[in-house]
Protein backbone atom coordinates (compact mmCIF):
# COMPACT_ATOMS: atom_id res chain seq x y z
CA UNK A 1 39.31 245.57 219.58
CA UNK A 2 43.03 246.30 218.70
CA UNK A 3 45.73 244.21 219.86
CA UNK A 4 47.29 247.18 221.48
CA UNK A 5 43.84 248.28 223.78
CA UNK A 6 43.59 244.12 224.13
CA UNK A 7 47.11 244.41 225.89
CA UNK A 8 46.09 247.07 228.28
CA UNK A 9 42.07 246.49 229.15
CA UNK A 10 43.49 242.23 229.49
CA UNK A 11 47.17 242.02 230.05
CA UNK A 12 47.14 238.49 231.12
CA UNK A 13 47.75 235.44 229.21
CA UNK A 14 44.51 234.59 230.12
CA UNK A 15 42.97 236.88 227.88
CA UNK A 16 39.42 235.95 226.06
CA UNK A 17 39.48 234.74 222.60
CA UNK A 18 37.16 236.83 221.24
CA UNK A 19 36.38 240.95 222.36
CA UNK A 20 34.01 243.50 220.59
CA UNK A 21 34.05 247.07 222.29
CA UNK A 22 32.63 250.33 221.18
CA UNK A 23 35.27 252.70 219.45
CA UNK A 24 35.74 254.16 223.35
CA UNK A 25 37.06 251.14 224.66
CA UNK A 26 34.14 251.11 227.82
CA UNK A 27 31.38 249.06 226.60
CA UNK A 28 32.95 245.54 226.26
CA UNK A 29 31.83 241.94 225.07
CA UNK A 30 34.07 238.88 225.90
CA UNK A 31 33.64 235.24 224.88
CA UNK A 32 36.38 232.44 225.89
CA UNK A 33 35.91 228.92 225.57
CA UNK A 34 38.40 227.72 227.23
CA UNK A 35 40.73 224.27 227.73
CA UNK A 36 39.70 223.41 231.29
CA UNK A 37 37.34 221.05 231.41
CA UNK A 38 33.60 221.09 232.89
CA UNK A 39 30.92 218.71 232.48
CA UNK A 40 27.78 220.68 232.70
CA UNK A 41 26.77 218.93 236.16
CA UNK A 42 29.82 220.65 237.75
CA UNK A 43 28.79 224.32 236.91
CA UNK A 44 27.19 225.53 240.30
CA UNK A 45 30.75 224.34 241.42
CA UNK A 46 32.43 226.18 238.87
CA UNK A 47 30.35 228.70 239.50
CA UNK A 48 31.40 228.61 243.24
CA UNK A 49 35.03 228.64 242.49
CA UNK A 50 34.83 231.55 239.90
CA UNK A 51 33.39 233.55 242.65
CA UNK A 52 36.07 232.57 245.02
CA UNK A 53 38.54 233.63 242.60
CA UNK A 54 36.67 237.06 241.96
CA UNK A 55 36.31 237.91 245.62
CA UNK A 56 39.92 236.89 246.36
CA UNK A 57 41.86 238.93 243.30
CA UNK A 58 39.24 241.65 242.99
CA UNK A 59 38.69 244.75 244.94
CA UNK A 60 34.56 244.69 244.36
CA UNK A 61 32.85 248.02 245.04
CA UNK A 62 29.38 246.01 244.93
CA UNK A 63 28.41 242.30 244.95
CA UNK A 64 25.01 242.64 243.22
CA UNK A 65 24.32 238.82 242.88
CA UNK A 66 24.74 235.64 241.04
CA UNK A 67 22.35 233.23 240.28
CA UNK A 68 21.85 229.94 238.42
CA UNK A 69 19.17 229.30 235.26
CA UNK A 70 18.37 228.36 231.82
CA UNK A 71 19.18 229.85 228.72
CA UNK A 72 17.50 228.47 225.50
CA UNK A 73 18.28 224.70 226.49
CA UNK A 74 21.39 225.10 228.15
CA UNK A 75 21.91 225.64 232.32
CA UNK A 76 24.24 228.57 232.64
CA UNK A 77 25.57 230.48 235.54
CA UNK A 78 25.94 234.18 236.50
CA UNK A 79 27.22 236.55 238.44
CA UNK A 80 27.44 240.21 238.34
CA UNK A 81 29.56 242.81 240.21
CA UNK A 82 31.43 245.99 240.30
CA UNK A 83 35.38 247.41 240.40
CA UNK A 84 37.46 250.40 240.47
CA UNK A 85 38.98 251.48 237.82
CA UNK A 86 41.01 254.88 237.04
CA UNK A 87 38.16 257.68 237.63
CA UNK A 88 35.10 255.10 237.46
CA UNK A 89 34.17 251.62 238.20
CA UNK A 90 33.25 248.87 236.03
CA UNK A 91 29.98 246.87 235.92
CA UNK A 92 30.51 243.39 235.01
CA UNK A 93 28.17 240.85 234.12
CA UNK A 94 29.57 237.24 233.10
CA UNK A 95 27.77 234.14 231.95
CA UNK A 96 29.19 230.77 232.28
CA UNK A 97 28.56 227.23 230.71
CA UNK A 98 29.64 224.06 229.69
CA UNK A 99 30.14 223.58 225.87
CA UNK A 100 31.79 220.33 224.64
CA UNK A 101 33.10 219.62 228.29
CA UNK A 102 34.84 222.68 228.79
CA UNK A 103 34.15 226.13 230.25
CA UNK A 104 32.75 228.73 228.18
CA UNK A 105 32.33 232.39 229.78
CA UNK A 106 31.11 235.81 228.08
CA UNK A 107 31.83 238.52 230.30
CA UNK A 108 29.82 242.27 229.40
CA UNK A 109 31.09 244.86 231.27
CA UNK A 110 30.91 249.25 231.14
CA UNK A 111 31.36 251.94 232.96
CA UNK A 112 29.38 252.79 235.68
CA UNK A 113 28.57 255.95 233.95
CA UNK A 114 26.72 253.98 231.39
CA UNK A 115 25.33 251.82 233.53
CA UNK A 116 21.76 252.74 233.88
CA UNK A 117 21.84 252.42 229.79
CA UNK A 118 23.46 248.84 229.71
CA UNK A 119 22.39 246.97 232.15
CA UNK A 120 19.07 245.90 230.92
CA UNK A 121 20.81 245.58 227.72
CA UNK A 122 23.66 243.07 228.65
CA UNK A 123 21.06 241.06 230.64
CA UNK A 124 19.07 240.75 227.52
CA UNK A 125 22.07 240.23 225.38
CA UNK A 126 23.19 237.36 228.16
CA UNK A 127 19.19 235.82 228.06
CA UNK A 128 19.75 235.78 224.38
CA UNK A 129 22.84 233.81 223.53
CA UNK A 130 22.38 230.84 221.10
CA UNK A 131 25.11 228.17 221.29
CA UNK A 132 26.21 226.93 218.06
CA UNK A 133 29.36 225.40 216.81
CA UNK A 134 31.13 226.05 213.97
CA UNK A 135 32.15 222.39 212.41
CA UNK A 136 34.50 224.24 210.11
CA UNK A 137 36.06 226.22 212.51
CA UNK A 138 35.78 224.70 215.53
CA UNK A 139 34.74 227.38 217.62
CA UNK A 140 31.98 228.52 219.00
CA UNK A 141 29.73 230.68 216.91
């Protein structure tokens, strides 16, 4: 994604550190590891306050769920949901975990007009994330 749709789809400071799109701009991938902490026993509580946060500084057209699991090894959270947007909304589906002690989220999200062609797509993409680090790096992989 280019720094200049980066500054208008996530004009925060808060923005993820990684972002793929499709050369539209409405079929996004997201991936943040971020500094806060969170030992993996406090993720339904993470989970909690991230949806807390959501319903608080989001207008949400539909609430369609969140849930708790396993994915490969590692306990993740979920949630998914829907906003406005200019002439649509936006289908979002984000996945959290704990990594190294601190919070790691990838957030999928289209158009609603794509919707029926993603969704089973970005669930599958979500059920299929591998966590690896890259020693070199340091970042997740």
């Amino acid at each position: 994604m280019s720094e200049h749709m980066m500054n208008l789809k996530y004009p925060s400071q808060h923005r993820p550190g990684t972002i793929y799109t499709n050369a539209e701009g409405t079929i996004n991938i997201a991936v943040n590891h971020t500094v806060n902490p969170l030992p993996e026993e406090d993720l339904p509580l993470f989970k909690q306050s991230m949806i807390q946060i959501l319903r608080r500084t989001q207008k949400l057209t539909k609430w369609y769920g969140d849930d708790d699991r396993t994915v490969g090894e590692r306990a993740v959270a979920t949630c998914e949901f829907l906003t406005p947007v200019v002439n649509a909304n936006l289908y979002h589906l984000m996945l959290f975990t704990s990594l190294e002690e601190r919070a790691l989220m990838f957030t999928f999200n289209c158009t609603d007009l794509e919707l029926d062609d993603w969704k089973r797509v970005a669930s599958a993409m979500m059920n299929s994330i591998r966590f690896e680090i890259d020693e070199e790096r340091g970042d997740v992989m």
